[in-house]
C-alpha atoms as a PDB file:
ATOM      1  CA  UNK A   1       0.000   0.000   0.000  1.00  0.00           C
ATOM      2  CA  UNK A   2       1.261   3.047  -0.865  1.00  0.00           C
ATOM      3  CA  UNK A   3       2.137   5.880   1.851  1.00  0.00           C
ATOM      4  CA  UNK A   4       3.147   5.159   5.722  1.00  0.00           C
ATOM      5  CA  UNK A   5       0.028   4.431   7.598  1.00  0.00           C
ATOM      6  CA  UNK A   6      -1.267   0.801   9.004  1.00  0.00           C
ATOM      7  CA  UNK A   7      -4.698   1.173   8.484  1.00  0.00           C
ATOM      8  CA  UNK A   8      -7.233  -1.508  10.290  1.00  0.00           C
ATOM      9  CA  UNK A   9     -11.155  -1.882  10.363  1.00  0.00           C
ATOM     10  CA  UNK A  10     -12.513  -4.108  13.287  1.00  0.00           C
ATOM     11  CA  UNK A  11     -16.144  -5.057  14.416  1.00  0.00           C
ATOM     12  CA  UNK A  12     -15.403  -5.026  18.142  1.00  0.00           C
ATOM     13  CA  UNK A  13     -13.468  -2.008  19.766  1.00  0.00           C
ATOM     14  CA  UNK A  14     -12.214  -4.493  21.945  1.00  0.00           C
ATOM     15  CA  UNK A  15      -9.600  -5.745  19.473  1.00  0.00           C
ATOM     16  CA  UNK A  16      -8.192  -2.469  18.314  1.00  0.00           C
ATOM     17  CA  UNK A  17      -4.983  -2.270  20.116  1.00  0.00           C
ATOM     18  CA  UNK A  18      -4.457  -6.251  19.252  1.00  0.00           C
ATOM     19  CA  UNK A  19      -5.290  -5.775  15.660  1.00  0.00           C
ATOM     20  CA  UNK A  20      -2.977  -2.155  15.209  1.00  0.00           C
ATOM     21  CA  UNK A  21      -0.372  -4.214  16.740  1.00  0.00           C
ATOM     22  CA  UNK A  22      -0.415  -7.397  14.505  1.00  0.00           C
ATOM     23  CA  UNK A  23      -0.500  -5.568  11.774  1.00  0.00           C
ATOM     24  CA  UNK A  24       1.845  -2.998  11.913  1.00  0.00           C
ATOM     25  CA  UNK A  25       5.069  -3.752   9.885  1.00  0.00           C
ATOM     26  CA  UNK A  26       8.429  -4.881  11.197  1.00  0.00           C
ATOM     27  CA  UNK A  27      10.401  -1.915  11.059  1.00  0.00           C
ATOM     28  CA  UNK A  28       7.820  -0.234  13.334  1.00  0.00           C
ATOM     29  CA  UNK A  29       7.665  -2.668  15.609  1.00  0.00           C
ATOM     30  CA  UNK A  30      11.267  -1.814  15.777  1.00  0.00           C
ATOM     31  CA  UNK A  31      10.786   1.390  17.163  1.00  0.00           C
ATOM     32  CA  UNK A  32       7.625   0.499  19.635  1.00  0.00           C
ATOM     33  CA  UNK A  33       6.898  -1.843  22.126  1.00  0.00           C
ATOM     34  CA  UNK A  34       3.630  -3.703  22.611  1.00  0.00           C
ATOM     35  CA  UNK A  35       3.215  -2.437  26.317  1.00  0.00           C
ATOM     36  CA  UNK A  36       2.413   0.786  24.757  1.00  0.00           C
ATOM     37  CA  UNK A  37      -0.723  -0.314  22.485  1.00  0.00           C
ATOM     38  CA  UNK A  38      -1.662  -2.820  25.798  1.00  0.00           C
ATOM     39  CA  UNK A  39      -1.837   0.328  27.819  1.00  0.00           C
ATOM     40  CA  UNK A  40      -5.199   1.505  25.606  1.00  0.00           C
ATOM     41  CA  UNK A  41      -8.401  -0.101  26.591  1.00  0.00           C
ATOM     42  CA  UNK A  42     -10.991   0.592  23.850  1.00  0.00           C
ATOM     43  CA  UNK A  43     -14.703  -0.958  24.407  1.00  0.00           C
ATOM     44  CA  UNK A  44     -18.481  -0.707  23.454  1.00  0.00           C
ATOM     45  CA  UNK A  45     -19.575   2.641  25.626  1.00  0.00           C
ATOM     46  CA  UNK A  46     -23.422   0.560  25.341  1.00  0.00           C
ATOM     47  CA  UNK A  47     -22.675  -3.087  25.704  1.00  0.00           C
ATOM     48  CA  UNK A  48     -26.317  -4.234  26.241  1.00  0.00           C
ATOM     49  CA  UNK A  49     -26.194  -2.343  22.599  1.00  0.00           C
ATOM     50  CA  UNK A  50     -23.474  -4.287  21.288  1.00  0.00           C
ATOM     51  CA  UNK A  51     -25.147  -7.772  22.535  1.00  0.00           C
ATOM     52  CA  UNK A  52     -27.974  -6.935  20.908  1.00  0.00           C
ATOM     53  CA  UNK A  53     -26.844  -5.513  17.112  1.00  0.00           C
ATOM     54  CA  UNK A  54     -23.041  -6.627  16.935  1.00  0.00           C
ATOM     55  CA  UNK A  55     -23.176  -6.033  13.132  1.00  0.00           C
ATOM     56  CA  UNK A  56     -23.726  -2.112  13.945  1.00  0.00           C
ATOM     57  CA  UNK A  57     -20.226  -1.184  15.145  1.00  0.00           C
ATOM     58  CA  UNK A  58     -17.195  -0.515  12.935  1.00  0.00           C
ATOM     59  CA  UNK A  59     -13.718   0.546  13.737  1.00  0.00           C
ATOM     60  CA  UNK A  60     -11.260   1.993  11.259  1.00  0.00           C
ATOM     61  CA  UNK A  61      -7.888   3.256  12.484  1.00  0.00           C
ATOM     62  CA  UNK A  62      -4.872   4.608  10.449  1.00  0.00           C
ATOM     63  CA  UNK A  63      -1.423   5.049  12.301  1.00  0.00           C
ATOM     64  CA  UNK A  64       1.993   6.119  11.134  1.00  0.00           C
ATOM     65  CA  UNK A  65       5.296   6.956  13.499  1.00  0.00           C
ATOM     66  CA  UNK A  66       7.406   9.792  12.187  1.00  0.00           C
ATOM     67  CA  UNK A  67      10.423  10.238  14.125  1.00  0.00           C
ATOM     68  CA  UNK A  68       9.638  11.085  17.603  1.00  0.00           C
ATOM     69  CA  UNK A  69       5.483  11.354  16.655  1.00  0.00           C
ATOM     70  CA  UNK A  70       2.919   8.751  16.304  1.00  0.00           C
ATOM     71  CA  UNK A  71      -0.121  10.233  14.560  1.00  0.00           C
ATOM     72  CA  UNK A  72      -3.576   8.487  13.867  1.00  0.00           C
ATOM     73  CA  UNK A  73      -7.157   9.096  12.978  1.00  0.00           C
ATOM     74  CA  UNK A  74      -9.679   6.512  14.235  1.00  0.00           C
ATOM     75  CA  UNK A  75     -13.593   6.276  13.262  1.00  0.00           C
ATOM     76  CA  UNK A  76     -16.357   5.128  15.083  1.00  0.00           C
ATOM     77  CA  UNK A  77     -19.735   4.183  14.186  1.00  0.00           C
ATOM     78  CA  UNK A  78     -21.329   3.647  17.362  1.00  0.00           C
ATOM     79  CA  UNK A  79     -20.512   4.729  20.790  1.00  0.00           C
ATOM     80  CA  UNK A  80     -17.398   3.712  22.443  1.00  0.00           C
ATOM     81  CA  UNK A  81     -14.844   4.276  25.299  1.00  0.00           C
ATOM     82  CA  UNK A  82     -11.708   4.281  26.029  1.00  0.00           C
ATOM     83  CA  UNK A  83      -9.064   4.499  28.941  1.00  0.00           C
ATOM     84  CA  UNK A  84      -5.565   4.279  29.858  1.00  0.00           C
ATOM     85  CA  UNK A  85      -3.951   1.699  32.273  1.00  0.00           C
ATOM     86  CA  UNK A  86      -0.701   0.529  32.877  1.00  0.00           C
ATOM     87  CA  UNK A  87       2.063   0.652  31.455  1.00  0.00           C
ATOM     88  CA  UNK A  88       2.004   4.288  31.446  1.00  0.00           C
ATOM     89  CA  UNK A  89       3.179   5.945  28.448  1.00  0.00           C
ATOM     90  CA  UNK A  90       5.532   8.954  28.769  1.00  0.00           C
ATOM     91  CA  UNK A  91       4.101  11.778  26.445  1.00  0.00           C
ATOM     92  CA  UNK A  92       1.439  14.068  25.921  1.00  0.00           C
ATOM     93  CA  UNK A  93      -1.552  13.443  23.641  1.00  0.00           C
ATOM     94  CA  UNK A  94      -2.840  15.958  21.423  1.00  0.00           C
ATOM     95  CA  UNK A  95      -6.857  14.995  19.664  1.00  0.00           C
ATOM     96  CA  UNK A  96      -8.360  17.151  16.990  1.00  0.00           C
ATOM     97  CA  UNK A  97     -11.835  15.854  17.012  1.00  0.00           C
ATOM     98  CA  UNK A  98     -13.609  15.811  13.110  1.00  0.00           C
ATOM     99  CA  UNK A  99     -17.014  14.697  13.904  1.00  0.00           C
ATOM    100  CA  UNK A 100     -19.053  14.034  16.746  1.00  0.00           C
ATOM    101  CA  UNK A 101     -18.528  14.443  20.641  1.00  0.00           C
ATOM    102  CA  UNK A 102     -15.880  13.342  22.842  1.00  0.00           C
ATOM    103  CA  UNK A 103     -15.646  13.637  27.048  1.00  0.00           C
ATOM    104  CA  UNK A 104     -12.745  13.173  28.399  1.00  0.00           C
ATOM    105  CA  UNK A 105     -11.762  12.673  32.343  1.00  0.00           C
ATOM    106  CA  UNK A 106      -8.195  13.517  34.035  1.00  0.00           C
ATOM    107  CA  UNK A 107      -6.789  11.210  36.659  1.00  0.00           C
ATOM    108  CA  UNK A 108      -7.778  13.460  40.109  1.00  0.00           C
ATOM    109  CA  UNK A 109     -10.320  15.352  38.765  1.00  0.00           C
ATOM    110  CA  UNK A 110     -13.182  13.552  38.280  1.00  0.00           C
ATOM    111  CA  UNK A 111     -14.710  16.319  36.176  1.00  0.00           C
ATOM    112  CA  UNK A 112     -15.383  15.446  32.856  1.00  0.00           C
ATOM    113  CA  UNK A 113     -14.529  17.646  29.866  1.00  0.00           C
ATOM    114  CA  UNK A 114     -16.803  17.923  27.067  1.00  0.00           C
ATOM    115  CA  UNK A 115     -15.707  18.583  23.423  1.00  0.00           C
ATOM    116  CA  UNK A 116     -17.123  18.821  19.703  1.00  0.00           C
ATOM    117  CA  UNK A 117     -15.671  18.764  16.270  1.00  0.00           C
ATOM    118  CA  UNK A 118     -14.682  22.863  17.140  1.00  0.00           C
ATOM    119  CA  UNK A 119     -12.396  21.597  19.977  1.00  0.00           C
ATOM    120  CA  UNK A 120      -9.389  19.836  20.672  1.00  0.00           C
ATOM    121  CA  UNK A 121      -8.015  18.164  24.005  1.00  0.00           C
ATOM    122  CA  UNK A 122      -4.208  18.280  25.204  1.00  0.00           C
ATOM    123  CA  UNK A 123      -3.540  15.647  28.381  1.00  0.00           C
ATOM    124  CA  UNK A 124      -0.562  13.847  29.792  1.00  0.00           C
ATOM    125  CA  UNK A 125      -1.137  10.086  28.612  1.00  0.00           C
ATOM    126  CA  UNK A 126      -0.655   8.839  32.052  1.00  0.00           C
ATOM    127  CA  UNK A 127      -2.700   6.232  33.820  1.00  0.00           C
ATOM    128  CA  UNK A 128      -6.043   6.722  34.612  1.00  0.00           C
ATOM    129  CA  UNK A 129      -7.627   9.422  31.844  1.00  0.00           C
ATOM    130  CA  UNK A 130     -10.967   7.702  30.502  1.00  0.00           C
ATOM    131  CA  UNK A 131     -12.589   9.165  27.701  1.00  0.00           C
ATOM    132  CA  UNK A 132     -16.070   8.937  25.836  1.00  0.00           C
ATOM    133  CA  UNK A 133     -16.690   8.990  22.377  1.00  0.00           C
ATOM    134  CA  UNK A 134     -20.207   9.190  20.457  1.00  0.00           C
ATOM    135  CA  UNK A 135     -21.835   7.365  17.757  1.00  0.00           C
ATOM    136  CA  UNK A 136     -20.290   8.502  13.915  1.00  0.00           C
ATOM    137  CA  UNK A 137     -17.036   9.733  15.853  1.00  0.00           C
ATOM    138  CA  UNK A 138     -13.909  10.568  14.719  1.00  0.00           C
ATOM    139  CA  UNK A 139     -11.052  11.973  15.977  1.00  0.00           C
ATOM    140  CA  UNK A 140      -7.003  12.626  15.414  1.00  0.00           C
ATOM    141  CA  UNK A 141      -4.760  11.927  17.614  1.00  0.00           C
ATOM    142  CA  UNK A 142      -1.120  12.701  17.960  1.00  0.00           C
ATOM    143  CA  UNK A 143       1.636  11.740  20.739  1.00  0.00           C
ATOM    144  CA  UNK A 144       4.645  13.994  21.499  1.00  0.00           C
ATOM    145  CA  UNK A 145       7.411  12.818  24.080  1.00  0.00           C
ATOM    146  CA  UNK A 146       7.468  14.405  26.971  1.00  0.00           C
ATOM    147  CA  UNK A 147      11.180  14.783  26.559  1.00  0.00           C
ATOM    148  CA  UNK A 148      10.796  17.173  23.672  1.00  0.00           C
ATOM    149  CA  UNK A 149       8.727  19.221  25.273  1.00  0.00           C
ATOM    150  CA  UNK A 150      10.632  19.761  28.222  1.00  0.00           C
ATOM    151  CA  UNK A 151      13.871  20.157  25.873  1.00  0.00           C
ATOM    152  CA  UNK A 152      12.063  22.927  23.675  1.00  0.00           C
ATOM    153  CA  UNK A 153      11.043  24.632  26.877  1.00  0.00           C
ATOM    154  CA  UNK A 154      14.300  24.430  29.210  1.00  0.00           C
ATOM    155  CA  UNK A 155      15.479  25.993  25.439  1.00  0.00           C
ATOM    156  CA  UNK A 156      12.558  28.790  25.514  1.00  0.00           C
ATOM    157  CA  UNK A 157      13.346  29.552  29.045  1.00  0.00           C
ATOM    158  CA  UNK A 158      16.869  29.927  28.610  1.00  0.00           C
ATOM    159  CA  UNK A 159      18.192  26.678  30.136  1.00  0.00           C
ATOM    160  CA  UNK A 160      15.787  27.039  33.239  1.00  0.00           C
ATOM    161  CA  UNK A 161      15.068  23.683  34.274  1.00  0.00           C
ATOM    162  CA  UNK A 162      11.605  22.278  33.844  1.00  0.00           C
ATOM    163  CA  UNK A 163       9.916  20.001  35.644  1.00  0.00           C
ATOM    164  CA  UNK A 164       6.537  19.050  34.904  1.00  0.00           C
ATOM    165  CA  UNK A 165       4.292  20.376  32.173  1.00  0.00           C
ATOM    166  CA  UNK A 166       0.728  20.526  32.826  1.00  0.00           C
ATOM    167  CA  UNK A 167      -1.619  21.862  29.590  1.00  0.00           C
ATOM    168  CA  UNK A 168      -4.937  23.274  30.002  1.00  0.00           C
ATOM    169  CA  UNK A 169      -6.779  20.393  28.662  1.00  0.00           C
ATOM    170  CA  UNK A 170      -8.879  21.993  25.795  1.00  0.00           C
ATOM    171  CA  UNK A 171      -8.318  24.265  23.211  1.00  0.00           C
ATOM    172  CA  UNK A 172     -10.384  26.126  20.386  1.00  0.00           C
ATOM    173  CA  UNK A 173      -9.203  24.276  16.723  1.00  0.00           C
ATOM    174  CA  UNK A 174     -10.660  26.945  14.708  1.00  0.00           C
ATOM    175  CA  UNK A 175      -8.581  29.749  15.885  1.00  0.00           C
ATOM    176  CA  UNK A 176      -5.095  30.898  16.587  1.00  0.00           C
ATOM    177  CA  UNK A 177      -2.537  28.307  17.693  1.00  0.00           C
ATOM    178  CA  UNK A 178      -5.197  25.171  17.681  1.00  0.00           C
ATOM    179  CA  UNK A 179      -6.347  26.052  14.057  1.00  0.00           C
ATOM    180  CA  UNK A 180      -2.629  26.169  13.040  1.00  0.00           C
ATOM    181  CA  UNK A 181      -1.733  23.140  15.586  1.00  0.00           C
ATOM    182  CA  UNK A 182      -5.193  21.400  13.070  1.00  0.00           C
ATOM    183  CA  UNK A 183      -3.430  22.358   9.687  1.00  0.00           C
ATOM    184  CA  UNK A 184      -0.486  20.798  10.459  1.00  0.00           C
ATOM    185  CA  UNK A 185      -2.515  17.647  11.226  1.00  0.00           C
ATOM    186  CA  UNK A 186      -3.893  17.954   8.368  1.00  0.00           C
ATOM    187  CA  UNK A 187      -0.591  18.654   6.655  1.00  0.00           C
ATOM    188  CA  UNK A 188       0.958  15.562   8.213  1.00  0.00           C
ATOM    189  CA  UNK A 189      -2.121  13.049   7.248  1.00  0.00           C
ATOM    190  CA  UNK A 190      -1.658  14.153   3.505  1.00  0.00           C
ATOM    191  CA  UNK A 191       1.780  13.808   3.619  1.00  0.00           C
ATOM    192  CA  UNK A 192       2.505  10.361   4.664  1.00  0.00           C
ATOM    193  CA  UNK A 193      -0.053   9.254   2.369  1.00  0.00           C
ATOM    194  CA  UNK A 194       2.329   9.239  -0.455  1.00  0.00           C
ATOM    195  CA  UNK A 195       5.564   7.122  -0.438  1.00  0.00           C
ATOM    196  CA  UNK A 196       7.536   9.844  -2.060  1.00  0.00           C
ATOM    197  CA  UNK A 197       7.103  12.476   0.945  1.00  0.00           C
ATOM    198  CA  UNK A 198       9.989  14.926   2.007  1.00  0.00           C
ATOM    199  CA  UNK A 199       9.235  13.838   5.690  1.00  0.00           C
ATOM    200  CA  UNK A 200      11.746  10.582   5.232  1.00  0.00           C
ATOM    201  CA  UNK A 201      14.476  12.529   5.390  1.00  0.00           C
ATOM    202  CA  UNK A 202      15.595  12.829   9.109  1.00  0.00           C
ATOM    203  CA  UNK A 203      16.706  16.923   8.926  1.00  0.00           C
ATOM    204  CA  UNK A 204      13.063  17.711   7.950  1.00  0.00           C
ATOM    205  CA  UNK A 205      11.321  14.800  10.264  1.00  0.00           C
ATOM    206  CA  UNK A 206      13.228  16.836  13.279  1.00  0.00           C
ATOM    207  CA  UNK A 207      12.489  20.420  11.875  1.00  0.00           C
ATOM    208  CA  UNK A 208       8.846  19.173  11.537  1.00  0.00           C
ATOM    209  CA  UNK A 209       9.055  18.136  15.358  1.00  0.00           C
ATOM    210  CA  UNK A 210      10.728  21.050  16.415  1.00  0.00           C
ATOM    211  CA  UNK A 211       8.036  23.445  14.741  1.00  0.00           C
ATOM    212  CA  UNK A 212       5.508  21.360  16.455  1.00  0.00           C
ATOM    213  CA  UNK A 213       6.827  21.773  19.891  1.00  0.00           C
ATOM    214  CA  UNK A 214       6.658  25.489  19.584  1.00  0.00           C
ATOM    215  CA  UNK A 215       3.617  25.854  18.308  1.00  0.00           C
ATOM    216  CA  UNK A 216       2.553  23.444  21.045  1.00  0.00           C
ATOM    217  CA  UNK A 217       4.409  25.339  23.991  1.00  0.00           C
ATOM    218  CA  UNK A 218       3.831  29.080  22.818  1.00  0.00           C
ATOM    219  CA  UNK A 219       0.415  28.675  21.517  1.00  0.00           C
ATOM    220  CA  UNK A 220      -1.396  26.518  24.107  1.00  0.00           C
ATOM    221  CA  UNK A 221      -1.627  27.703  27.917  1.00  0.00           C
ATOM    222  CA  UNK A 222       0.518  25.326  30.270  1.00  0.00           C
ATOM    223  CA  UNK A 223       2.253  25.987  33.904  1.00  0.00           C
ATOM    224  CA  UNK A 224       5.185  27.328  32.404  1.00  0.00           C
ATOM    225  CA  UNK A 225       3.092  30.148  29.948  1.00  0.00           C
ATOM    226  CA  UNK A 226       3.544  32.987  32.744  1.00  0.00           C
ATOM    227  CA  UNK A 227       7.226  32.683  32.834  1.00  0.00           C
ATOM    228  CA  UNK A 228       7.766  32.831  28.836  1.00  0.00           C
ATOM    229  CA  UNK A 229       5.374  35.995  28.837  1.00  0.00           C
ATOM    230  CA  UNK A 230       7.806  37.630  31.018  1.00  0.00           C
ATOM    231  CA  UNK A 231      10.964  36.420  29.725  1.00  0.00           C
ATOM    232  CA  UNK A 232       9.864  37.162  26.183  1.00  0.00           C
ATOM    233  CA  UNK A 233       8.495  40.924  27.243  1.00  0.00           C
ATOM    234  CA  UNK A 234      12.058  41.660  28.879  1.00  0.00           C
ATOM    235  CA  UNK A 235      15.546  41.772  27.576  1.00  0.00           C
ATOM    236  CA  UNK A 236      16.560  39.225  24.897  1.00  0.00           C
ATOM    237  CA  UNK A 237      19.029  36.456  26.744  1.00  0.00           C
ATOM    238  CA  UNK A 238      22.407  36.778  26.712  1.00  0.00           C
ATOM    239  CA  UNK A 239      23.547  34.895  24.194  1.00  0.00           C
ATOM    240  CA  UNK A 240      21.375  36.436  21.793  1.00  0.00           C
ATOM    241  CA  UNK A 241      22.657  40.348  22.508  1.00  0.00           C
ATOM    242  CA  UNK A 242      26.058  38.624  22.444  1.00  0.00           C
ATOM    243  CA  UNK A 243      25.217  36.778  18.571  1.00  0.00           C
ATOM    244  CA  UNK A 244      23.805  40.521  17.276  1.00  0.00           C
ATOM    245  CA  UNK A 245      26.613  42.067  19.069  1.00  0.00           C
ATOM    246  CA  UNK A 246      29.188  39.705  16.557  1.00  0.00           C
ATOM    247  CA  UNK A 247      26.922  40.126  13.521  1.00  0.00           C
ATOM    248  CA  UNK A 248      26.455  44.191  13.821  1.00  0.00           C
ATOM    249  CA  UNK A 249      30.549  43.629  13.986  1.00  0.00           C
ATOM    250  CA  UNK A 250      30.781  41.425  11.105  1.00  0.00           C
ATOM    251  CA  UNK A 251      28.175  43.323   9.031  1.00  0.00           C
ATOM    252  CA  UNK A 252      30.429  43.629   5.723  1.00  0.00           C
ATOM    253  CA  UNK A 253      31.219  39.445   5.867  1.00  0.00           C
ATOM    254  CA  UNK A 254      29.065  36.450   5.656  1.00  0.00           C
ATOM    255  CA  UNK A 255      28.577  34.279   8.520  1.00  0.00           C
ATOM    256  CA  UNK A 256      27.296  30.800   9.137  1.00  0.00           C
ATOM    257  CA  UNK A 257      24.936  30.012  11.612  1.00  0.00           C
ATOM    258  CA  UNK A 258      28.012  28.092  13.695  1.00  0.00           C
ATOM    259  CA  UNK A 259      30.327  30.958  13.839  1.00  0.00           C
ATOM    260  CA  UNK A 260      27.246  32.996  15.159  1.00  0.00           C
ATOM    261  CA  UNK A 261      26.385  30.209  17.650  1.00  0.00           C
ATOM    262  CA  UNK A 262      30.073  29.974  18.227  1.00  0.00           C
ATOM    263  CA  UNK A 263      30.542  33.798  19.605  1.00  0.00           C
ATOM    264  CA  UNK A 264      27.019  33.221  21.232  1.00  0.00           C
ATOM    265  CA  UNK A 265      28.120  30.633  23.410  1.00  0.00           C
ATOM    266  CA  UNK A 266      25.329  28.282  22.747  1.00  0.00           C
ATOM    267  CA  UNK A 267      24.972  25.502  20.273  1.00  0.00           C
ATOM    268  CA  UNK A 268      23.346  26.035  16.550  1.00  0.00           C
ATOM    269  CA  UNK A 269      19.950  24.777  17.497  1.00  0.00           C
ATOM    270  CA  UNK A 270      19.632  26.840  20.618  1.00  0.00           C
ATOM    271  CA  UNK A 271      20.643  29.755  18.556  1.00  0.00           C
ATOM    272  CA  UNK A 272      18.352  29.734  16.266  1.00  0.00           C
ATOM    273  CA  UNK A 273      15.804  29.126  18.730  1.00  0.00           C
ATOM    274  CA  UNK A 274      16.496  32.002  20.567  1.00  0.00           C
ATOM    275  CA  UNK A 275      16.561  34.449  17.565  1.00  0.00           C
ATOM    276  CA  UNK A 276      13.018  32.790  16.685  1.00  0.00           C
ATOM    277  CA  UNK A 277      11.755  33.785  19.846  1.00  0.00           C
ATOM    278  CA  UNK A 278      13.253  37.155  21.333  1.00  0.00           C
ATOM    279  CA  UNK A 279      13.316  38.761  18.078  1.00  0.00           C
ATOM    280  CA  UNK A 280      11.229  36.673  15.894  1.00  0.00           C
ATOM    281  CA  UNK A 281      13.015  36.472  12.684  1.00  0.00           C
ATOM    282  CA  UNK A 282      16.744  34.833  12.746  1.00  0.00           C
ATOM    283  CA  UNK A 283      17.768  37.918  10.441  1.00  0.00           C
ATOM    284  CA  UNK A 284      21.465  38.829  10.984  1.00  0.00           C
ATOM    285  CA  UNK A 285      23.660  41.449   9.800  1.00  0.00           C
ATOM    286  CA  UNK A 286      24.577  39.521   6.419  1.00  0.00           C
ATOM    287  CA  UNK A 287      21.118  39.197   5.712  1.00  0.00           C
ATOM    288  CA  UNK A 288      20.296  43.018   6.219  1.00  0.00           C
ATOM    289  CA  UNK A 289      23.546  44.120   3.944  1.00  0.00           C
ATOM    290  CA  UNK A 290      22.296  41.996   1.332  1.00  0.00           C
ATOM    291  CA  UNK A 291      18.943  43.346   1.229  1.00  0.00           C
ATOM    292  CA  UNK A 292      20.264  46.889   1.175  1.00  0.00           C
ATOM    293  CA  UNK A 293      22.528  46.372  -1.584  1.00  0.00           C
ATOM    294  CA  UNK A 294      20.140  44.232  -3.921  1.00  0.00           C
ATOM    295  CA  UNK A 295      17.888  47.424  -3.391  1.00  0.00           C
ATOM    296  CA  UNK A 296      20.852  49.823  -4.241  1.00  0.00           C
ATOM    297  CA  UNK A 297      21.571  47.368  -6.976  1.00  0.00           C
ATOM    298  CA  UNK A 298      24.816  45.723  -5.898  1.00  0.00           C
ATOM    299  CA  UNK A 299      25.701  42.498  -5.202  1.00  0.00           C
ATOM    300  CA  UNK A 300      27.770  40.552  -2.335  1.00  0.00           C
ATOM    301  CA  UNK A 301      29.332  37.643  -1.637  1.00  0.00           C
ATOM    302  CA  UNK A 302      27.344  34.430  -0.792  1.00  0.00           C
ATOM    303  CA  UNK A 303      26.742  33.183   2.435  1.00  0.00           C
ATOM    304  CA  UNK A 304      29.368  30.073   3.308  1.00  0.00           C
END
């Protein structure tokens, strides 16, 4: 079949973690374990219903890992639920729900949060969160390590270290960072449907995650969103006045992102990070000579 994802139908919800993992192919069983599909309990929400007309319920799933991600879409004709027991997994899931209604329960709370096809949930996937779905449901879901989170954000914050990251649980998807976070879905799901995708190649697989990450951690309110308002409202970081202080010196030659890193004191990614974030555009003096003199009708040297 052409593309990345395993794609399964089943008549009893009960056998969709079984059936995903028989079918998946070896080089992602490579990557996974099957404690982490045993830790999802899916069942009939009505099973006086599902006695009665068996024939009625349908499960379709599609799944595909790229790099650090796992991303899937799963449809539901009928009513079902679903819950999360050990092993626990170590990540955060993000679902973009298409059709229907979803409710979804926290470990400790107890309250249940309701959700429709404008809304999207964000929750740790540890033991203990139970969720609802209704009949003609369907839903995305992705999972993010918790480790890149907390590596994006000990970046955002400057090296600060994190400990843990706790999301408001539900977002709006048609607006502002969840309707971007929902076209990147989107973006991903048409993507690995062809074999001939740019996302096999491991530079743009990790630029993908890293783009995610931010859009996850700047755009969706967490414990830690107080702190970046304030540390993005003051001063830029150090090493950032110290990489414009070497560019504005170095204005008439071109420099590589490692020399800048280099005089910044900080490695390439974290660089470019922190221009992303304290001045939003990674634009250095090069870059501003070269616009002024393709305006004044000049040229310069290219960048190394």
């Amino acid at each position: 079949m052409p593309g990345f994802f395993t794609k399964i139908e089943v008549d009893d919800p009960r056998l969709v973690t079984q059936s995903i993992w028989e079918n998946l192919p070896p080089s992602e069983k490579v990557l996974l374990t099957e404690r982490e599909f045993s830790s999802q309990e899916w069942a009939p929400l009505d099973q006086r219903r599902f006695r009665i007309e068996p024939e009625s319920y349908r499960t379709e799933v599609s799944i595909a890992n790229l790099g650090a991600l796992r991303l899937s879409r799963s449809v539901h004709s009928q009513a079902t639920r679903y819950a999360t027991q050990l092993p626990a997994v170590d990540g955060f899931g993000i679902s973009i729900i298409e059709r229907g209604a979803s409710r979804l329960v926290l470990p400790g709370t107890g309250e249940p949060v309701t959700a429709n096809a404008t809304m999207g949930y964000i929750f740790s996937l540890e033991v203990g969160v139970r969720a609802t779905q209704s009949d003609l449901h369907s839903r995305v879901l992705l999972r993010l390590p918790t480790g890149l989170l907390r590596q994006k954000l000990e970046a955002l914050l400057d090296g600060q270290k994190v400990e843990s990251i706790a999301f408001h649980p539900i977002f709006d998807q048609t607006r502002s960072a969840g309707a971007t976070i929902r076209r990147m879905f989107d973006f991903l799901f048409a993507e690995l449907e062809h074999s001939d995708t740019l996302l096999t190649n491991e530079i743009a697989i990790r630029s993908f995650e890293d783009n995610l990450a931010l859009c996850v951690l700047l755009g969706l309110p967490h414990n830690y969103t107080e702190r970046l308002g304030r540390q993005r409202a003051a001063a830029a970081p150090g090493n950032v006045k110290r990489a414009e202080a070497f560019m504005r010196a170095n204005a008439g030659t071109p420099l590589t992102i490692a020399e800048i890193a280099e005089a910044a004191g900080c490695t390439c990614a974290r660089c470019k990070l922190r221009f992303t974030v304290s001045v939003a555009s990674p634009r250095c003096g090069y870059c501003s000579r070269r616009d002024r003199n393709r305006r004044e009708g000049r040229c310069c040297a290219p960048a190394r």
